[in-house]
N, C-alpha and C. Protein backbone atom coordinates (compact mmCIF):
# COMPACT_ATOMS: atom_id res chain seq x y z
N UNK A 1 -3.87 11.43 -0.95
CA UNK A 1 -3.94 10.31 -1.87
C UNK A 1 -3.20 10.62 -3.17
N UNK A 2 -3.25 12.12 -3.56
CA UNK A 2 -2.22 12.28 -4.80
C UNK A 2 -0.73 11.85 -4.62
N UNK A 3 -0.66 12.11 -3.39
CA UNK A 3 1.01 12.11 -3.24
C UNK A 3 1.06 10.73 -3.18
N UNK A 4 0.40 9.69 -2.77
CA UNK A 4 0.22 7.91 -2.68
C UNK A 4 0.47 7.39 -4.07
N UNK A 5 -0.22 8.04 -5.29
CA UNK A 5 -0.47 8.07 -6.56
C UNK A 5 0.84 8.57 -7.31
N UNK A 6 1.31 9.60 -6.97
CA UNK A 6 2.84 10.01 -7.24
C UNK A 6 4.01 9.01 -7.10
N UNK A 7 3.53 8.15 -5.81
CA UNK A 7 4.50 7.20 -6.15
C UNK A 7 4.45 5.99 -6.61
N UNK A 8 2.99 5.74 -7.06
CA UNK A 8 2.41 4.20 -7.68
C UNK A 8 2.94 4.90 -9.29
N UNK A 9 3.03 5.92 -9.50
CA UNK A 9 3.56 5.83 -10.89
C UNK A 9 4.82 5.39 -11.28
N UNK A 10 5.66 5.82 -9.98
CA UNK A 10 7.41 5.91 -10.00
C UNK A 10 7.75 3.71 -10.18
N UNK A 11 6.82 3.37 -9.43
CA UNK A 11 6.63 1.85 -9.46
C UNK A 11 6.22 1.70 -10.87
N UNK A 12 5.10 2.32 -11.60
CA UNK A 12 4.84 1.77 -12.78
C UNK A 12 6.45 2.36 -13.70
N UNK A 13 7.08 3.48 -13.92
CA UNK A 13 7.91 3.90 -14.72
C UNK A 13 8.97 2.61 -14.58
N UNK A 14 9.39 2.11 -13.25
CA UNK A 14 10.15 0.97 -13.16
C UNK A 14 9.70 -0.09 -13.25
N UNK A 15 8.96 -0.87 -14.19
CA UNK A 15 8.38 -1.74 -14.07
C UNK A 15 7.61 -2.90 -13.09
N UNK A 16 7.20 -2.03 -12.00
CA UNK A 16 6.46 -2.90 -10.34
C UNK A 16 5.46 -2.43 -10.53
N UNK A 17 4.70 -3.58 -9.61
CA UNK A 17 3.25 -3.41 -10.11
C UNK A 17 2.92 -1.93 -9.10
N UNK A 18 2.17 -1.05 -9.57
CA UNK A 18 2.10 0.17 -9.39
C UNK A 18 1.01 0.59 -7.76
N UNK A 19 1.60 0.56 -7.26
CA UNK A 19 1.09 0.72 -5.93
C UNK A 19 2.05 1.74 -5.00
N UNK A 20 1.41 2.50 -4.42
CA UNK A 20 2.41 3.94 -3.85
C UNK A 20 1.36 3.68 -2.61
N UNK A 21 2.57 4.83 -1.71
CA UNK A 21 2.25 4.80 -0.31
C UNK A 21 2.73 5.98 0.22
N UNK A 22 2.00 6.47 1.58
CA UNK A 22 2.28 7.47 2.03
C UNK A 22 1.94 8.01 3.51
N UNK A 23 2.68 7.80 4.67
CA UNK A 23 1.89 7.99 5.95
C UNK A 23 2.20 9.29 6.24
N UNK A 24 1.33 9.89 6.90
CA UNK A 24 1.37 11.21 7.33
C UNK A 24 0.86 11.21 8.54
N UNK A 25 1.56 12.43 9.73
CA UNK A 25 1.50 12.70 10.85
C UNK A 25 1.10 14.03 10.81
N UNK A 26 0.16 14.79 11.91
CA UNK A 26 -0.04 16.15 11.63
C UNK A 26 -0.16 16.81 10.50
N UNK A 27 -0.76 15.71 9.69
CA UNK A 27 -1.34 16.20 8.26
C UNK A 27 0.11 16.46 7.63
N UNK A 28 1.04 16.43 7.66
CA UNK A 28 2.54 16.32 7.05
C UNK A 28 3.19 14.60 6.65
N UNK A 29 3.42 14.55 5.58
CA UNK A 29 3.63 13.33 5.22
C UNK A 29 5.37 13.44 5.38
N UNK A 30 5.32 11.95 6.49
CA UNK A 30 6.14 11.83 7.12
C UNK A 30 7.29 10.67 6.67
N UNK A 31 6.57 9.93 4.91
CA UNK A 31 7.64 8.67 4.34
C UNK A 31 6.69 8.14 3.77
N UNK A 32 7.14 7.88 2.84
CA UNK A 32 6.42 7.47 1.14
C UNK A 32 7.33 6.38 1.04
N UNK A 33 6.69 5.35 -0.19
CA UNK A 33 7.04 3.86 -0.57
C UNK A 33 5.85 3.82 -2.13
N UNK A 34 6.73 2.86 -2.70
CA UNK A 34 6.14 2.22 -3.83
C UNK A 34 6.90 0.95 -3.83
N UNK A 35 6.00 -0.03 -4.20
CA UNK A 35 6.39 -1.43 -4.99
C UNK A 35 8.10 -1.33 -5.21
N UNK A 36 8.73 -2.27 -5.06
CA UNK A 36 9.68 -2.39 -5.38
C UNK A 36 10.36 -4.06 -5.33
N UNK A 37 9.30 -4.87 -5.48
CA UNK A 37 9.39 -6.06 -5.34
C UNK A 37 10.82 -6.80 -6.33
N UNK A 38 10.33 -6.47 -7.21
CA UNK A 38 11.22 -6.78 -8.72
C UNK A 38 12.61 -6.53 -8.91
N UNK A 39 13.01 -4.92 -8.37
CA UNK A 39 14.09 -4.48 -7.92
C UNK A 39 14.73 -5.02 -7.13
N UNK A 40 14.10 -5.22 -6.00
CA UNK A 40 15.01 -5.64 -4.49
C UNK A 40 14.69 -6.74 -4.60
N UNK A 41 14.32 -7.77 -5.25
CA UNK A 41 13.97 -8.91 -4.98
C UNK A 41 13.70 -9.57 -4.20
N UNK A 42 12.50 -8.93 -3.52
CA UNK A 42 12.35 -8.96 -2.31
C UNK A 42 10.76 -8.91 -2.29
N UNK A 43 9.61 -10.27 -1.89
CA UNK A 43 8.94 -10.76 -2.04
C UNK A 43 8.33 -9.49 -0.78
N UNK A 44 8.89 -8.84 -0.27
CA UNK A 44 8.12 -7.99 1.12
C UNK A 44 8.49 -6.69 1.13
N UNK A 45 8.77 -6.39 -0.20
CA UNK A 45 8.98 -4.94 -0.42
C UNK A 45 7.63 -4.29 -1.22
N UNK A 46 6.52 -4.28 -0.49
CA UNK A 46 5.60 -3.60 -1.23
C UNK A 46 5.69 -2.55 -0.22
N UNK A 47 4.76 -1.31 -0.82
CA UNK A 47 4.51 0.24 -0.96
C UNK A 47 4.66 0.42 0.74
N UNK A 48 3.68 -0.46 1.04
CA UNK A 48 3.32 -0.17 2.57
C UNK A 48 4.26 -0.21 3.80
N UNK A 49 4.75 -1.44 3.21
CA UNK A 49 6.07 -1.88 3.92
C UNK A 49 7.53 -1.18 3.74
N UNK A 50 7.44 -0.70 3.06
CA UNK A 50 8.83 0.53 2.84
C UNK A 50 8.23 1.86 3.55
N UNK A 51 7.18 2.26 3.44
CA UNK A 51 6.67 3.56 4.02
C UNK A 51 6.60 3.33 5.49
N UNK A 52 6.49 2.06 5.76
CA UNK A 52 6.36 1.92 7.47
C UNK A 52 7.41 1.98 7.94
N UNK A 53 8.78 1.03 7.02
CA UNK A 53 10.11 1.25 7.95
C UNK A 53 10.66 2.58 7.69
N UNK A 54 10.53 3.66 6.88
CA UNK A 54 11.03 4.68 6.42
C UNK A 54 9.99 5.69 7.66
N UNK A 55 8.72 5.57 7.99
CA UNK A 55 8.22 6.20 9.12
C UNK A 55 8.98 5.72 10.55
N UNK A 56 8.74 4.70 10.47
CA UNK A 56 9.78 4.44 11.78
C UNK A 56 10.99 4.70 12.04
N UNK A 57 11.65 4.95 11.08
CA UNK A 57 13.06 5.32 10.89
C UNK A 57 13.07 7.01 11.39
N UNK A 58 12.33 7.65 10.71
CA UNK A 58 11.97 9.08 11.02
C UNK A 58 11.73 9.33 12.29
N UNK A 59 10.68 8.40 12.90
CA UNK A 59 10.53 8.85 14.25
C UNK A 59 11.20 8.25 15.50
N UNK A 60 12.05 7.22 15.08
CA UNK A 60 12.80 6.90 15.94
C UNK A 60 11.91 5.77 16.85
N UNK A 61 10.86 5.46 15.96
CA UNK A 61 10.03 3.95 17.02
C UNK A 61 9.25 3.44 16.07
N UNK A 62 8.78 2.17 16.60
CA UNK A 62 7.89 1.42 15.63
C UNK A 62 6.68 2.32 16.00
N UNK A 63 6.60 2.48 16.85
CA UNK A 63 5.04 2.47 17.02
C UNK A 63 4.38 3.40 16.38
N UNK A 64 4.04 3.88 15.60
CA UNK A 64 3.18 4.86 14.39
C UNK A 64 1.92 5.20 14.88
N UNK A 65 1.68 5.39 16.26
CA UNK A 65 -0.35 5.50 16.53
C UNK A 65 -0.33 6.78 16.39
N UNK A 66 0.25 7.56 15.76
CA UNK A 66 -0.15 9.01 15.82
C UNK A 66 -0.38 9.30 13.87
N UNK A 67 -0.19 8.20 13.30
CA UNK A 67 0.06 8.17 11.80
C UNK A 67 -1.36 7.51 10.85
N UNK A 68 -1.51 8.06 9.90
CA UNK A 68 -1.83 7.58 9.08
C UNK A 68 -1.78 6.98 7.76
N UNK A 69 -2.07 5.97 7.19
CA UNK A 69 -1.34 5.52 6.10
C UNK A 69 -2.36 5.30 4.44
N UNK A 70 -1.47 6.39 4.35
CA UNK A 70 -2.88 6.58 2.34
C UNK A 70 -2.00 5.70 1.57
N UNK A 71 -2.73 4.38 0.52
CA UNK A 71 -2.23 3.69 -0.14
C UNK A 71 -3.33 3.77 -1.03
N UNK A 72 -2.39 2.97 -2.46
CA UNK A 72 -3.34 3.15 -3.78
C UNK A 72 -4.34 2.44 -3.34
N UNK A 73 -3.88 1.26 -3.18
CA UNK A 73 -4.62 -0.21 -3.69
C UNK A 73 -4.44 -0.80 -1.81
N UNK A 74 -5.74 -1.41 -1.59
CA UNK A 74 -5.99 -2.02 -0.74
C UNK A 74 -5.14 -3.02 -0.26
N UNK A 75 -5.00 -2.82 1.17
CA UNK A 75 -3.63 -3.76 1.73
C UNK A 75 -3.56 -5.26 1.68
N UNK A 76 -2.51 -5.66 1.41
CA UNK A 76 -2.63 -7.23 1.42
C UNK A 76 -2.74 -8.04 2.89
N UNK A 77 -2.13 -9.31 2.81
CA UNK A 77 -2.52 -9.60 4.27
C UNK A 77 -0.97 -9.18 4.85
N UNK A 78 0.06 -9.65 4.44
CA UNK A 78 1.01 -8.69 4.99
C UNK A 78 0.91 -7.86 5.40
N UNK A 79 0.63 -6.88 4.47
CA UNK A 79 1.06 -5.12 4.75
C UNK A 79 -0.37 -4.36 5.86
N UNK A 80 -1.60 -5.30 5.84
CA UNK A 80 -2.18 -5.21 6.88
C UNK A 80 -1.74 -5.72 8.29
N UNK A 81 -1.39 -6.87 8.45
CA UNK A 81 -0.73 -7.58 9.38
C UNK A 81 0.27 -6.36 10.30
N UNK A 82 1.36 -5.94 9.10
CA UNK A 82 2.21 -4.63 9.03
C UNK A 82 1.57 -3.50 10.27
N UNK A 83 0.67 -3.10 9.17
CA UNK A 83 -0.09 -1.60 9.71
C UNK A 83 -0.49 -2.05 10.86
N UNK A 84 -1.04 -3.25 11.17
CA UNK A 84 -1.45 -3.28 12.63
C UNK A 84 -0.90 -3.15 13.63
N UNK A 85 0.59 -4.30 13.10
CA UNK A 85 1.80 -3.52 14.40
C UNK A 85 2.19 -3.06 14.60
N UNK A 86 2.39 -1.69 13.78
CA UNK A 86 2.77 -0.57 13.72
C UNK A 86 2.34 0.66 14.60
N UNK A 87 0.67 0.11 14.65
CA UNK A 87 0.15 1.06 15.61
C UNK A 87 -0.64 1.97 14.27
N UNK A 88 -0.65 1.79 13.41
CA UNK A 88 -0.91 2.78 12.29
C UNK A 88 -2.82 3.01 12.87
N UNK A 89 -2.91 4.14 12.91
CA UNK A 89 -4.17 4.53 13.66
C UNK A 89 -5.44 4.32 12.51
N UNK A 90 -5.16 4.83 11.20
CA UNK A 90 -6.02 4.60 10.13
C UNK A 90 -5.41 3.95 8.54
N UNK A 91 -6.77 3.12 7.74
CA UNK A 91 -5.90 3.53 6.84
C UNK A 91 -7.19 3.86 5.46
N UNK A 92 -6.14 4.83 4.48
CA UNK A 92 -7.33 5.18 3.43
C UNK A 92 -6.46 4.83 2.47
N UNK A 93 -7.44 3.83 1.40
CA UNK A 93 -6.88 3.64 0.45
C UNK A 93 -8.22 3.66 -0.94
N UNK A 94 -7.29 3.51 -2.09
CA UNK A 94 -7.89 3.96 -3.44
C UNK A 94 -8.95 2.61 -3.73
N UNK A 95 -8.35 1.68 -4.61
CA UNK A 95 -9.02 0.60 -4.85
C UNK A 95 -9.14 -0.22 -4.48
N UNK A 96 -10.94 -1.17 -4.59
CA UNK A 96 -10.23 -2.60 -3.63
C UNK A 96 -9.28 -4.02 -4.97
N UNK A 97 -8.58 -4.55 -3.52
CA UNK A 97 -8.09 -5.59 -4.35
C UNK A 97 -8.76 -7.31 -4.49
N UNK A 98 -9.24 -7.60 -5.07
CA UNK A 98 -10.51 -8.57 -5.11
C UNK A 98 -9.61 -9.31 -5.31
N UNK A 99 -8.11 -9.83 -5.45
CA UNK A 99 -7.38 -10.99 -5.24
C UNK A 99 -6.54 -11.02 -4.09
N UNK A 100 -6.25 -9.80 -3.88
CA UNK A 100 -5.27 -10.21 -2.54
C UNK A 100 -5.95 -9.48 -1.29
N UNK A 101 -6.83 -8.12 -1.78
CA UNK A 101 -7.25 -7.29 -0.48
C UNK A 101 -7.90 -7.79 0.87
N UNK A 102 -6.65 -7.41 1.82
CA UNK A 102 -7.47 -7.65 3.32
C UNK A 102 -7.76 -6.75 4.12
N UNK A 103 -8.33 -6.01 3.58
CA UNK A 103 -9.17 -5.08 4.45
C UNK A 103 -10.61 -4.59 3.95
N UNK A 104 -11.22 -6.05 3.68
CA UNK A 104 -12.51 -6.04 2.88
C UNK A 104 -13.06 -6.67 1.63
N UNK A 105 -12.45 -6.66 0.88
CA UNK A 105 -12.39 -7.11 -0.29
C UNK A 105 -12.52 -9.00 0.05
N UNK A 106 -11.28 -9.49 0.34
CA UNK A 106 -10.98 -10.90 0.40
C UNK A 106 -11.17 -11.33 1.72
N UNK A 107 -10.54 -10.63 2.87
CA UNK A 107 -10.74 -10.76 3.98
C UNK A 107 -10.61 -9.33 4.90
N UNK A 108 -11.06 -9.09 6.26
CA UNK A 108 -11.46 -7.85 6.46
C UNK A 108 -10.70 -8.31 8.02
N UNK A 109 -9.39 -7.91 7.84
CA UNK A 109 -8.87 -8.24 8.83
C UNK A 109 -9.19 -6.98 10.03
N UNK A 110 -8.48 -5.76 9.98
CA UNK A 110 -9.14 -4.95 10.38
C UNK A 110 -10.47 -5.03 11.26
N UNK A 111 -11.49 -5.22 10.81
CA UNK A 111 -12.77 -5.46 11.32
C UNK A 111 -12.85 -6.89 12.33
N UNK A 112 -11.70 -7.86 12.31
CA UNK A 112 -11.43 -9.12 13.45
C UNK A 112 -11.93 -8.90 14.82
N UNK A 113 -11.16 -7.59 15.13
CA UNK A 113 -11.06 -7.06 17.20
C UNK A 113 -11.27 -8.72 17.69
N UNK A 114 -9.92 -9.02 16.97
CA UNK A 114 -9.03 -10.25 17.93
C UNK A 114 -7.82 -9.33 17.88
N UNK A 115 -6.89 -8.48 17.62
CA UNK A 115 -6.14 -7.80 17.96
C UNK A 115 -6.34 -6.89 18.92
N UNK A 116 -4.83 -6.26 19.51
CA UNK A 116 -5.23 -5.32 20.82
C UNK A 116 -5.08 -3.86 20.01
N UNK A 117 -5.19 -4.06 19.04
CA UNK A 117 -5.15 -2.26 17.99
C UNK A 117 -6.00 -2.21 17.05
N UNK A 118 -6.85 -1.78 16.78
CA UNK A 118 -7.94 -1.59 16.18
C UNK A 118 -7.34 0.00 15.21
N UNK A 119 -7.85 -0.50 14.04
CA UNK A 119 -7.99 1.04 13.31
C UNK A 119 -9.05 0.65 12.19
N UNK A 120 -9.20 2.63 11.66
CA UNK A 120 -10.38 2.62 10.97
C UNK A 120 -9.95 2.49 9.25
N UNK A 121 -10.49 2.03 8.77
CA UNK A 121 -10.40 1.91 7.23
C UNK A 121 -11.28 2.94 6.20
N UNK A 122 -10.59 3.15 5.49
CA UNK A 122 -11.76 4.31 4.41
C UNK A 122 -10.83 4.11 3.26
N UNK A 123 -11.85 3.37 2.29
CA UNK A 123 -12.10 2.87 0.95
C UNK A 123 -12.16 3.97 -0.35
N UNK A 124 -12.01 3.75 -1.17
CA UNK A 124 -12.69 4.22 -2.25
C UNK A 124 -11.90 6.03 -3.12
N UNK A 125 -10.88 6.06 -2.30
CA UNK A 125 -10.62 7.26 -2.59
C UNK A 125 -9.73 7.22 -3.69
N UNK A 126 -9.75 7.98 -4.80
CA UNK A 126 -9.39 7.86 -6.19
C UNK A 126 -9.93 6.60 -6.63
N UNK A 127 -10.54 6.20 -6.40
CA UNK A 127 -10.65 4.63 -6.66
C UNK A 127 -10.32 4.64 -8.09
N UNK A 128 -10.89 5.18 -8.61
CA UNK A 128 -10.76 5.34 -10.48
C UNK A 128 -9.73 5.53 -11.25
N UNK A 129 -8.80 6.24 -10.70
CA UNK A 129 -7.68 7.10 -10.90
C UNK A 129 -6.83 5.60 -10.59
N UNK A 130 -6.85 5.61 -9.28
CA UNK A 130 -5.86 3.95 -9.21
C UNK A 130 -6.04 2.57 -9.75
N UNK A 131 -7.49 2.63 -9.14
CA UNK A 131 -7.50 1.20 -10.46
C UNK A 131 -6.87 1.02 -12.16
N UNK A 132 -7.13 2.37 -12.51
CA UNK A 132 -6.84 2.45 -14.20
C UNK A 132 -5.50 2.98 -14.26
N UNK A 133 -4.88 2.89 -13.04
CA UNK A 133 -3.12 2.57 -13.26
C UNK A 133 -2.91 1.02 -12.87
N UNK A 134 -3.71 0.67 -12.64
CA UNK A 134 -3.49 -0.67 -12.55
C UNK A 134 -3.97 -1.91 -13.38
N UNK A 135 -4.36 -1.21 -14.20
CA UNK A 135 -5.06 -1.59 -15.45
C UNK A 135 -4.20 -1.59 -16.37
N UNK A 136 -3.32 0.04 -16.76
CA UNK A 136 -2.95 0.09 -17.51
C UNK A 136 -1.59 -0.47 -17.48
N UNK A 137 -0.97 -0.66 -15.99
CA UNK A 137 0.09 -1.77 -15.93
C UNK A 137 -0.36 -2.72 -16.71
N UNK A 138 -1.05 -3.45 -16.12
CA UNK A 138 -1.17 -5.02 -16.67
C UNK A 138 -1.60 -5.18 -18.29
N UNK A 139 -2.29 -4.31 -18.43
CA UNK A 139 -2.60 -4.58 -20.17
C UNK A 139 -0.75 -4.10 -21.15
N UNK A 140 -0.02 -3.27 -20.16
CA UNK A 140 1.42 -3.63 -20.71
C UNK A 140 1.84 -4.33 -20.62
N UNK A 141 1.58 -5.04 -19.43
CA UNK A 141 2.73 -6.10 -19.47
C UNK A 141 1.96 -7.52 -20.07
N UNK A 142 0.90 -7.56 -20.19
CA UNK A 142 0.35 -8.62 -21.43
C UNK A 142 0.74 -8.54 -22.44
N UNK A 143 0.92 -7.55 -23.15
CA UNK A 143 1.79 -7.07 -24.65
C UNK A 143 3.09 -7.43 -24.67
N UNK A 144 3.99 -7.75 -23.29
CA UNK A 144 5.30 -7.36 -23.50
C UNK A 144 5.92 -8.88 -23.45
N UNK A 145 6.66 -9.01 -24.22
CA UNK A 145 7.28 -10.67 -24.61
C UNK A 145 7.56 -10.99 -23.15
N UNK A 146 7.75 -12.24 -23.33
CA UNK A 146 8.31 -12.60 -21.58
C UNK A 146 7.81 -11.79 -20.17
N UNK A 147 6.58 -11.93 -20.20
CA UNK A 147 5.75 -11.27 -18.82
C UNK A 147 4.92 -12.38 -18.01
N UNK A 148 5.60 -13.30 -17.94
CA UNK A 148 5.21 -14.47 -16.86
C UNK A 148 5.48 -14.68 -15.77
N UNK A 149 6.14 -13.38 -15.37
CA UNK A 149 7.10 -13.03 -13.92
C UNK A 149 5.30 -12.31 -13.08
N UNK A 150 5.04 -11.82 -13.63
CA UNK A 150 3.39 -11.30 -12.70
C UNK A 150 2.04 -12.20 -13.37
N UNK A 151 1.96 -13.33 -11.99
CA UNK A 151 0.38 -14.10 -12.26
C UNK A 151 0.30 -13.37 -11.13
């Protein structure tokens, strides 16, 4: 989860909302992602979704069931949607997201078994540590003239 956190900062130093990612295989982390929405302008470039095609890229297949995926902040419905087809076997993440989180928070997709892949979820790790980078994003960018680009 530090190394997930390592890159939710690299997102906050570039101004994206600060969310890092990190899947690992055999306990070796195998492709990292952060936010990069703003940059690439690209409405589907969050953390999760760069770490999945950058794992797949590595291993030469989509299918990730041997992987796990540590993220700051609780997955959206995308990047859950994502992890599911991926095969991604687990996922652990820091905080929940009480506006967009679907894996509990808003909706608990995960927990459906209307899909044919099931994985396990585990909550709460740094929770503190990530939330209050995500805090301290947003109370910057409330200060900062012209910040109507993040509702």
């Amino acid at each position: 989860m530090y190394a997930a956190l390592q890159e939710a900062m690299k997102a906050f130093e570039e101004d994206e909302v600060p969310v890092g990612a990190v899947i690992v295989q055999n306990n070796k982390i195998i492709s990292r992602g952060y936010n990069q929405v703003e940059k690439l302008k690209d409405a589907t470039a969050h953390a999760e979704m760069i770490a999945i095609t950058s794992a797949a890229n590595r291993l030469g297949t989509w299918r990730l069931n041997e992987c796990s995926l540590y993220v700051t902040i609780e997955p959206c419905i995308m990047c859950t949607g994502a992890i599911i087809n991926s095969r991604i076997k687990e996922i652990y993440f820091g905080a929940h997201d009480t506006k967009f989180g679907a894996c509990g928070s808003i909706y608990n997709i995960p927990e459906e078994n209307k899909t044919n892949h099931h994985l396990k979820v585990y909550s709460s790790l740094l929770a503190d540590e990530c939330s209050n980078l995500m805090k301290e994003f947003f109370e910057k960018l409330r200060n900062k003239p012209n910040s109507s680009n993040f509702t």
